[in-house]
PDB file of N, CA and C in Angstrom:
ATOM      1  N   UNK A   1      83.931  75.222  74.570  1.00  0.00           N
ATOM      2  CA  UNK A   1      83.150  76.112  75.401  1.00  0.00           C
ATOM      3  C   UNK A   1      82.944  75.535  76.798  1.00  0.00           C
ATOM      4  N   UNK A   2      82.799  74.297  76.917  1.00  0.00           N
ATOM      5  CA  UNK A   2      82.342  73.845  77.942  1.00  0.00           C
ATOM      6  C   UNK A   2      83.913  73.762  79.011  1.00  0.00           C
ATOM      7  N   UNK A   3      84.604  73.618  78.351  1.00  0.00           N
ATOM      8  CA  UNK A   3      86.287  73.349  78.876  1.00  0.00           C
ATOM      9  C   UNK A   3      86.268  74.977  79.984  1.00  0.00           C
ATOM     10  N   UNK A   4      85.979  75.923  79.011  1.00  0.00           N
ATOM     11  CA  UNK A   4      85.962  77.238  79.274  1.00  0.00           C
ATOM     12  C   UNK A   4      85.509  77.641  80.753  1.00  0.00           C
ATOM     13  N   UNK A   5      84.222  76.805  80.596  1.00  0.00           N
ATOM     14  CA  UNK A   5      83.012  77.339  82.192  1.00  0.00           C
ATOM     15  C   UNK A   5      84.338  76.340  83.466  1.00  0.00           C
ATOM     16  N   UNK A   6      84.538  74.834  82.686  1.00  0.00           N
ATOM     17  CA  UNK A   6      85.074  74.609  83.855  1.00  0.00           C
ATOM     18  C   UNK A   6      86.237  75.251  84.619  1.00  0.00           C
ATOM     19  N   UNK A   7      86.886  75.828  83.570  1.00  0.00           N
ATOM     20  CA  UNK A   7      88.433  76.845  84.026  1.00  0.00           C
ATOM     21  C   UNK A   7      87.681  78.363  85.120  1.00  0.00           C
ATOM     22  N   UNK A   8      86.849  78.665  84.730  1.00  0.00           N
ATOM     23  CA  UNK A   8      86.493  79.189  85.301  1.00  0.00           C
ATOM     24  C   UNK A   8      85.716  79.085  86.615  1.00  0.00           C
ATOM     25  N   UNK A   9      85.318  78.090  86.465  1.00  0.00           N
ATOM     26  CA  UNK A   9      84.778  77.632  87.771  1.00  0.00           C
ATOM     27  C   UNK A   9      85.848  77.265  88.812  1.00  0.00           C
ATOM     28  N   UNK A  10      86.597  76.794  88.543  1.00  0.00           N
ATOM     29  CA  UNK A  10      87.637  75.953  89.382  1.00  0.00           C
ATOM     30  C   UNK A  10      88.343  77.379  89.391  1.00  0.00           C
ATOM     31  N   UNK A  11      88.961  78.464  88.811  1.00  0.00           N
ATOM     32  CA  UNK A  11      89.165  80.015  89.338  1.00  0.00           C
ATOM     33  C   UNK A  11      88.244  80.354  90.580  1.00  0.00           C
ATOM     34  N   UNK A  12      86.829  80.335  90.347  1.00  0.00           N
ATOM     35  CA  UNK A  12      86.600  80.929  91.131  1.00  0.00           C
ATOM     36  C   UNK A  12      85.974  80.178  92.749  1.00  0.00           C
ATOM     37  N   UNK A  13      86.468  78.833  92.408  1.00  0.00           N
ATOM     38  CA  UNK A  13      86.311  78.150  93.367  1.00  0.00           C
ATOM     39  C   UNK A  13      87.990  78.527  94.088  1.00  0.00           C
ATOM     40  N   UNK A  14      88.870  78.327  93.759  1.00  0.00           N
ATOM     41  CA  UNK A  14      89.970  78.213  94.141  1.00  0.00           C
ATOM     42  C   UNK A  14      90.457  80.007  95.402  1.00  0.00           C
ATOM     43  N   UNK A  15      89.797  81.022  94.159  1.00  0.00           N
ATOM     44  CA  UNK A  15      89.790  82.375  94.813  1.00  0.00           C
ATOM     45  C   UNK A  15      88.962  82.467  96.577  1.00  0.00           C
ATOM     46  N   UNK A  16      87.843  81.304  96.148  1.00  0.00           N
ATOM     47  CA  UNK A  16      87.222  81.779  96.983  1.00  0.00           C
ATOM     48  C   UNK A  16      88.109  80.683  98.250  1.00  0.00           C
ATOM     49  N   UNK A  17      88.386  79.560  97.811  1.00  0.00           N
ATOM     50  CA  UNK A  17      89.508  78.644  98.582  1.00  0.00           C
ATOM     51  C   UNK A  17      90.349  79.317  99.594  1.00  0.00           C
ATOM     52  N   UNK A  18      91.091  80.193  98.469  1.00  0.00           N
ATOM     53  CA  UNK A  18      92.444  81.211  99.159  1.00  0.00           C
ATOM     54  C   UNK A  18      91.348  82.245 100.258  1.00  0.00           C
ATOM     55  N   UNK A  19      90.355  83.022  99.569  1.00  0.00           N
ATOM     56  CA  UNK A  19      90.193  83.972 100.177  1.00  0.00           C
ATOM     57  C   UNK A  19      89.555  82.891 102.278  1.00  0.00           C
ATOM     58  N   UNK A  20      88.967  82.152 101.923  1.00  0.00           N
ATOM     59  CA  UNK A  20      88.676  81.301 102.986  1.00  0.00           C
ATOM     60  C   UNK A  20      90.232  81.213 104.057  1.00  0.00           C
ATOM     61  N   UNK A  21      90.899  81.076 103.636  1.00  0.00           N
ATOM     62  CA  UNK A  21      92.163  80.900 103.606  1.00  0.00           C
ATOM     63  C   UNK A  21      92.469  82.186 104.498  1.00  0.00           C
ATOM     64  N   UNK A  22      92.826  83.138 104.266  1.00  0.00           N
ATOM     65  CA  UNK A  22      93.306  84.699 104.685  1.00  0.00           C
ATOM     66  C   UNK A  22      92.425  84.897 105.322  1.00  0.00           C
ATOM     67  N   UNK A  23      91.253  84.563 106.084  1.00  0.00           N
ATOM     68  CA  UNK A  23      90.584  84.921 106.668  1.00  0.00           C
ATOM     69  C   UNK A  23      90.732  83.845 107.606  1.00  0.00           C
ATOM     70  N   UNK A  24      91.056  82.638 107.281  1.00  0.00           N
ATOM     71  CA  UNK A  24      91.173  81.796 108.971  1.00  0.00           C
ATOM     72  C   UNK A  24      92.694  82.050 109.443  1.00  0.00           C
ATOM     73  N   UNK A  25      93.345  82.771 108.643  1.00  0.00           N
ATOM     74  CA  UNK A  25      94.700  83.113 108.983  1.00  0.00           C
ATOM     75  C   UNK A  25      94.897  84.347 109.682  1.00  0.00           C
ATOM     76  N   UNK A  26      93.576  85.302 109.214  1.00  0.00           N
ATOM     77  CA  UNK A  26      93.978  86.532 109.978  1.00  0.00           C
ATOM     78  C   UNK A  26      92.562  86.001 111.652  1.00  0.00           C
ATOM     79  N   UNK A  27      92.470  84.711 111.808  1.00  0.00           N
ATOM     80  CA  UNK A  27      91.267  84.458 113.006  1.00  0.00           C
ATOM     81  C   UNK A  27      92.461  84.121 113.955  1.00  0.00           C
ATOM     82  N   UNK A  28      93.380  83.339 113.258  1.00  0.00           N
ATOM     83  CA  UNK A  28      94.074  82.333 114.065  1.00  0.00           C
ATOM     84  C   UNK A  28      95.266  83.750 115.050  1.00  0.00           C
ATOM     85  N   UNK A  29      95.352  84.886 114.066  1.00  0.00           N
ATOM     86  CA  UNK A  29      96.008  85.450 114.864  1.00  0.00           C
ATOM     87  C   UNK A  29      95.531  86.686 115.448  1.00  0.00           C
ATOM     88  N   UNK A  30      94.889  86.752 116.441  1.00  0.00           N
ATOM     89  CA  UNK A  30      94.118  88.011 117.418  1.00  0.00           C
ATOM     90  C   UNK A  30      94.228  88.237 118.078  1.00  0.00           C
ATOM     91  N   UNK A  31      93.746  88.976 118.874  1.00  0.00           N
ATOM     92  CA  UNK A  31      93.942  89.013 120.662  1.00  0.00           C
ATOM     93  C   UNK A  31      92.758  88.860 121.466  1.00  0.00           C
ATOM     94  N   UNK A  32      92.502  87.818 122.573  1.00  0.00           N
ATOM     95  CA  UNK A  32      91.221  87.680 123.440  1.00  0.00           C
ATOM     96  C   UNK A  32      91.473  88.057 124.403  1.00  0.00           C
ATOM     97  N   UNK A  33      90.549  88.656 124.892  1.00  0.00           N
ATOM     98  CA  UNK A  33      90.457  89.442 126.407  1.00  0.00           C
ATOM     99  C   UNK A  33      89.413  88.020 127.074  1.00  0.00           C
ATOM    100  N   UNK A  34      90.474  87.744 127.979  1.00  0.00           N
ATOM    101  CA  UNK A  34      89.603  87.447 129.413  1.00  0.00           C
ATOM    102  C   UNK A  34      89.903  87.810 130.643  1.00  0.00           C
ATOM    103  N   UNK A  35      88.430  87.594 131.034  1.00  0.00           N
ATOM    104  CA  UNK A  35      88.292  88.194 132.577  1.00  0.00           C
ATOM    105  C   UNK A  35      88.604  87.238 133.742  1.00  0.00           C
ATOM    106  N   UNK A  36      88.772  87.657 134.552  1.00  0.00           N
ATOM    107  CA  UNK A  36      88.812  86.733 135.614  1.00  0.00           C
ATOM    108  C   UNK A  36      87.218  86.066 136.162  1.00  0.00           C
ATOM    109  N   UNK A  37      86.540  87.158 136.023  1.00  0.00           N
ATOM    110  CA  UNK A  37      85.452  86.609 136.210  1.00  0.00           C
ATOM    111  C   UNK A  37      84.505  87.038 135.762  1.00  0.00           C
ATOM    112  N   UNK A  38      83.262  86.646 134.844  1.00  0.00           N
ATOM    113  CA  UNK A  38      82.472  87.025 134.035  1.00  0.00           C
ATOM    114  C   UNK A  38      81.172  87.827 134.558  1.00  0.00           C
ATOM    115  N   UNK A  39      80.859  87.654 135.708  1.00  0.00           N
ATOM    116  CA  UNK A  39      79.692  88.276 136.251  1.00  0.00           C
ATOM    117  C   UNK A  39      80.048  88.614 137.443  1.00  0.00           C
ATOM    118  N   UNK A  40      79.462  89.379 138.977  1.00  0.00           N
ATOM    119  CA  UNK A  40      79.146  89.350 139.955  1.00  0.00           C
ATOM    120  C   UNK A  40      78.540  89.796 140.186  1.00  0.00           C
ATOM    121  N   UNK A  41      77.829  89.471 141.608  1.00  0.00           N
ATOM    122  CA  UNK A  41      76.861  90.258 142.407  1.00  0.00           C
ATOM    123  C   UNK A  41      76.752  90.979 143.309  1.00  0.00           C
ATOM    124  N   UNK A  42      77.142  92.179 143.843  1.00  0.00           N
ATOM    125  CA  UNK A  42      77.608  92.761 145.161  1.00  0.00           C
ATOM    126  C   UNK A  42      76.160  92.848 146.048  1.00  0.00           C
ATOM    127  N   UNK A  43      74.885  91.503 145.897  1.00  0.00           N
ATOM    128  CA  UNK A  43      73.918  91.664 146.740  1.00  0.00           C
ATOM    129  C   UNK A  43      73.275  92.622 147.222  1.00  0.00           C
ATOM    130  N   UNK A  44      72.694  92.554 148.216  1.00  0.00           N
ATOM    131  CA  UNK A  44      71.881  94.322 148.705  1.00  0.00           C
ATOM    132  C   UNK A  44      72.947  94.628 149.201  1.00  0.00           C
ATOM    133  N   UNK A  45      73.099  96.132 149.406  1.00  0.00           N
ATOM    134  CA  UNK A  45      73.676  97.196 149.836  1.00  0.00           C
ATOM    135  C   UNK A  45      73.034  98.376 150.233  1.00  0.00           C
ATOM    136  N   UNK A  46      73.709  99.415 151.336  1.00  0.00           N
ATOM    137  CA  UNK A  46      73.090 100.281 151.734  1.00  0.00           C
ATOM    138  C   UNK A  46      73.564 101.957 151.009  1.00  0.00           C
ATOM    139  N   UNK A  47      73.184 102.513 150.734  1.00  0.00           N
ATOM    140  CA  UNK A  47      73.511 103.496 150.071  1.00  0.00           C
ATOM    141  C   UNK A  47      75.041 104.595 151.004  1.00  0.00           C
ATOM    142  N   UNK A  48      75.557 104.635 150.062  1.00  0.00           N
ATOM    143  CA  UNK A  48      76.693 105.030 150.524  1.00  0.00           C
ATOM    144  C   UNK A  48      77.958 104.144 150.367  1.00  0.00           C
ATOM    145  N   UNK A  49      77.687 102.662 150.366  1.00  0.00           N
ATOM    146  CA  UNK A  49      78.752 101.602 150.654  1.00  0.00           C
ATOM    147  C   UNK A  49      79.581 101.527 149.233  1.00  0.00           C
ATOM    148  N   UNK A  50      80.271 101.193 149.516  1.00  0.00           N
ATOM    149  CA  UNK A  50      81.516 101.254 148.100  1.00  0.00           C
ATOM    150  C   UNK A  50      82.252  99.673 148.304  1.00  0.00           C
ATOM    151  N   UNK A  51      81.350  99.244 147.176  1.00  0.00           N
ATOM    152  CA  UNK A  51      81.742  97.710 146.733  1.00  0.00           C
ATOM    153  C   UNK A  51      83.353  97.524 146.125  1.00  0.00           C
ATOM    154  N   UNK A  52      83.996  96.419 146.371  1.00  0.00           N
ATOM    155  CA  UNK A  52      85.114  96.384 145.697  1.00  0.00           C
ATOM    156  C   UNK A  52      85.245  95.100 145.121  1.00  0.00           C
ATOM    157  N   UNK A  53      86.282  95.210 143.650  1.00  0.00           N
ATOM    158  CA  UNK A  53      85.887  94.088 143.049  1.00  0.00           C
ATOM    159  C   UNK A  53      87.300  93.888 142.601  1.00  0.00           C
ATOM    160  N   UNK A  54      88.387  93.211 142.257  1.00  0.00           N
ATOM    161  CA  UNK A  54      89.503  93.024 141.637  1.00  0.00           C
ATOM    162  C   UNK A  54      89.180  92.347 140.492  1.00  0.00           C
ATOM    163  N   UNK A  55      89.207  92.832 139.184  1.00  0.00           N
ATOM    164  CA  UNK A  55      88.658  91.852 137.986  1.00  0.00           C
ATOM    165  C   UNK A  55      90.259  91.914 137.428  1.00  0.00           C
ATOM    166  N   UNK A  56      90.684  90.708 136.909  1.00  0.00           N
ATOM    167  CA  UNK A  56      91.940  91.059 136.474  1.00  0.00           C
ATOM    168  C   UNK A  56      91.705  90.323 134.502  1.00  0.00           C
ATOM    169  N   UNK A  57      92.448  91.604 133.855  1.00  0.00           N
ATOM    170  CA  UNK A  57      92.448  90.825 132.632  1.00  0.00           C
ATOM    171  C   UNK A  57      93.167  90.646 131.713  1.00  0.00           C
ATOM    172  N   UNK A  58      93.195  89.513 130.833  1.00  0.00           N
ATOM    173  CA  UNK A  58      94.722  88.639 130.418  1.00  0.00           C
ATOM    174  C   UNK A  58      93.880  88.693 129.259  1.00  0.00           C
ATOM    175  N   UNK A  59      95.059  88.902 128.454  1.00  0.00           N
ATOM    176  CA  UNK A  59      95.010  88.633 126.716  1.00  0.00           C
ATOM    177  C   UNK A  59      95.050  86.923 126.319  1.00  0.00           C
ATOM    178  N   UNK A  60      94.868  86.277 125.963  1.00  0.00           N
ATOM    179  CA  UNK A  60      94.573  84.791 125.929  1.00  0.00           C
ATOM    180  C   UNK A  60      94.821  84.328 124.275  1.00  0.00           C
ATOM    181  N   UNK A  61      94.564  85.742 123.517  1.00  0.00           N
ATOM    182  CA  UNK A  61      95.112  85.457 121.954  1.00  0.00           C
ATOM    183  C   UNK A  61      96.476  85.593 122.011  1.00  0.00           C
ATOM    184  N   UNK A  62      96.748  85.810 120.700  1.00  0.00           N
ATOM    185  CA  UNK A  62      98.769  85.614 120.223  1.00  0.00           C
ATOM    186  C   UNK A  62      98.840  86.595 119.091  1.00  0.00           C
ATOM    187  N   UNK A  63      98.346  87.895 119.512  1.00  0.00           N
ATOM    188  CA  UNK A  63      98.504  89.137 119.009  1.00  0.00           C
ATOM    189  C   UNK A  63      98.413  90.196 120.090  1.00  0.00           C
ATOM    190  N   UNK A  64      98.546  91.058 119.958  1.00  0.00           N
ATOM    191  CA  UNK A  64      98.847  92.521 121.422  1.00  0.00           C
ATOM    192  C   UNK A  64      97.645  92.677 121.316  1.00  0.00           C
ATOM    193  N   UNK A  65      97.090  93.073 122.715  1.00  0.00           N
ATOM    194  CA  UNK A  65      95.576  93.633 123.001  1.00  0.00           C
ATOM    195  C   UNK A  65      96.079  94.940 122.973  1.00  0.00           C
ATOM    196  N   UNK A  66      94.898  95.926 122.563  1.00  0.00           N
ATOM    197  CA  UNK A  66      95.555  97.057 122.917  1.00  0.00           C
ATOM    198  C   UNK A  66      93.705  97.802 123.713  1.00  0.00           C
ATOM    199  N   UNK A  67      93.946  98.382 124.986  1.00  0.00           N
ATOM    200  CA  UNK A  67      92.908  98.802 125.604  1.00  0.00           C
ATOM    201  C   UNK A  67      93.199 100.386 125.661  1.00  0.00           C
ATOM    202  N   UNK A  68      91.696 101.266 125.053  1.00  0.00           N
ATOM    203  CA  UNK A  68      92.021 102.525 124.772  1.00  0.00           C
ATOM    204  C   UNK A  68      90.438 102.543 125.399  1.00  0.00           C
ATOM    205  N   UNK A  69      90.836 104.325 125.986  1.00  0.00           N
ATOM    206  CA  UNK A  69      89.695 104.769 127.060  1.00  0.00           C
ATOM    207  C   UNK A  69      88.876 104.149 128.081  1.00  0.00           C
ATOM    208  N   UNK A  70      90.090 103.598 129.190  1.00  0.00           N
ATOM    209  CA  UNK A  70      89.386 103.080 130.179  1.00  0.00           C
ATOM    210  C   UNK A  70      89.442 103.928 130.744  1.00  0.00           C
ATOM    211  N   UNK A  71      88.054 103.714 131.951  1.00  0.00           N
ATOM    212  CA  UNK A  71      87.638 104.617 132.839  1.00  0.00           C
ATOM    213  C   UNK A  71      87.049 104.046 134.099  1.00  0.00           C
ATOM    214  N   UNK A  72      87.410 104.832 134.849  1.00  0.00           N
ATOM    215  CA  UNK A  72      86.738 104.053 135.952  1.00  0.00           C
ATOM    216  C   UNK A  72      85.434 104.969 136.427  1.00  0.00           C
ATOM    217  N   UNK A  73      84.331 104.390 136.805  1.00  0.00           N
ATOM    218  CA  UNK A  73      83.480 105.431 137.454  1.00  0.00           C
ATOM    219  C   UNK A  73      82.825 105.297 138.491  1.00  0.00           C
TER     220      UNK A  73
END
């Protein structure tokens, strides 16, 4: 009986091993968005003025980014 718990234990240690497993495997492969630059400030302004900003952004993971419904406003 006791043989029994350990087979089972070491199952469900091992499941949970693998499953640990497939999950740092599906981390390692993603896609990261970065920005060029994380914040700014376009300071005071007077109403009417139209700030401009070039943010440029690069995928940095080792899977396809895919960007759906950008908008500009």
């Amino acid at each position: 009986m006791i043989m029994n718990r350990r087979i089972r234990l070491t199952g469900v240690a091992g499941v949970a091993l693998l499953l640990s497993g497939v999950a740092w495997a599906q981390e390692a492969r993603a896609p990261k968005l970065a920005l060029s630059q994380e914040s700014w400030d376009f300071g005071a302004m007077w109403h009417g003025e139209n700030p401009q900003l070039t943010l440029v952004l690069k995928n940095e993971g080792n899977a396809d980014l895919n960007l759906t419904r950008v908008k500009a406003c």
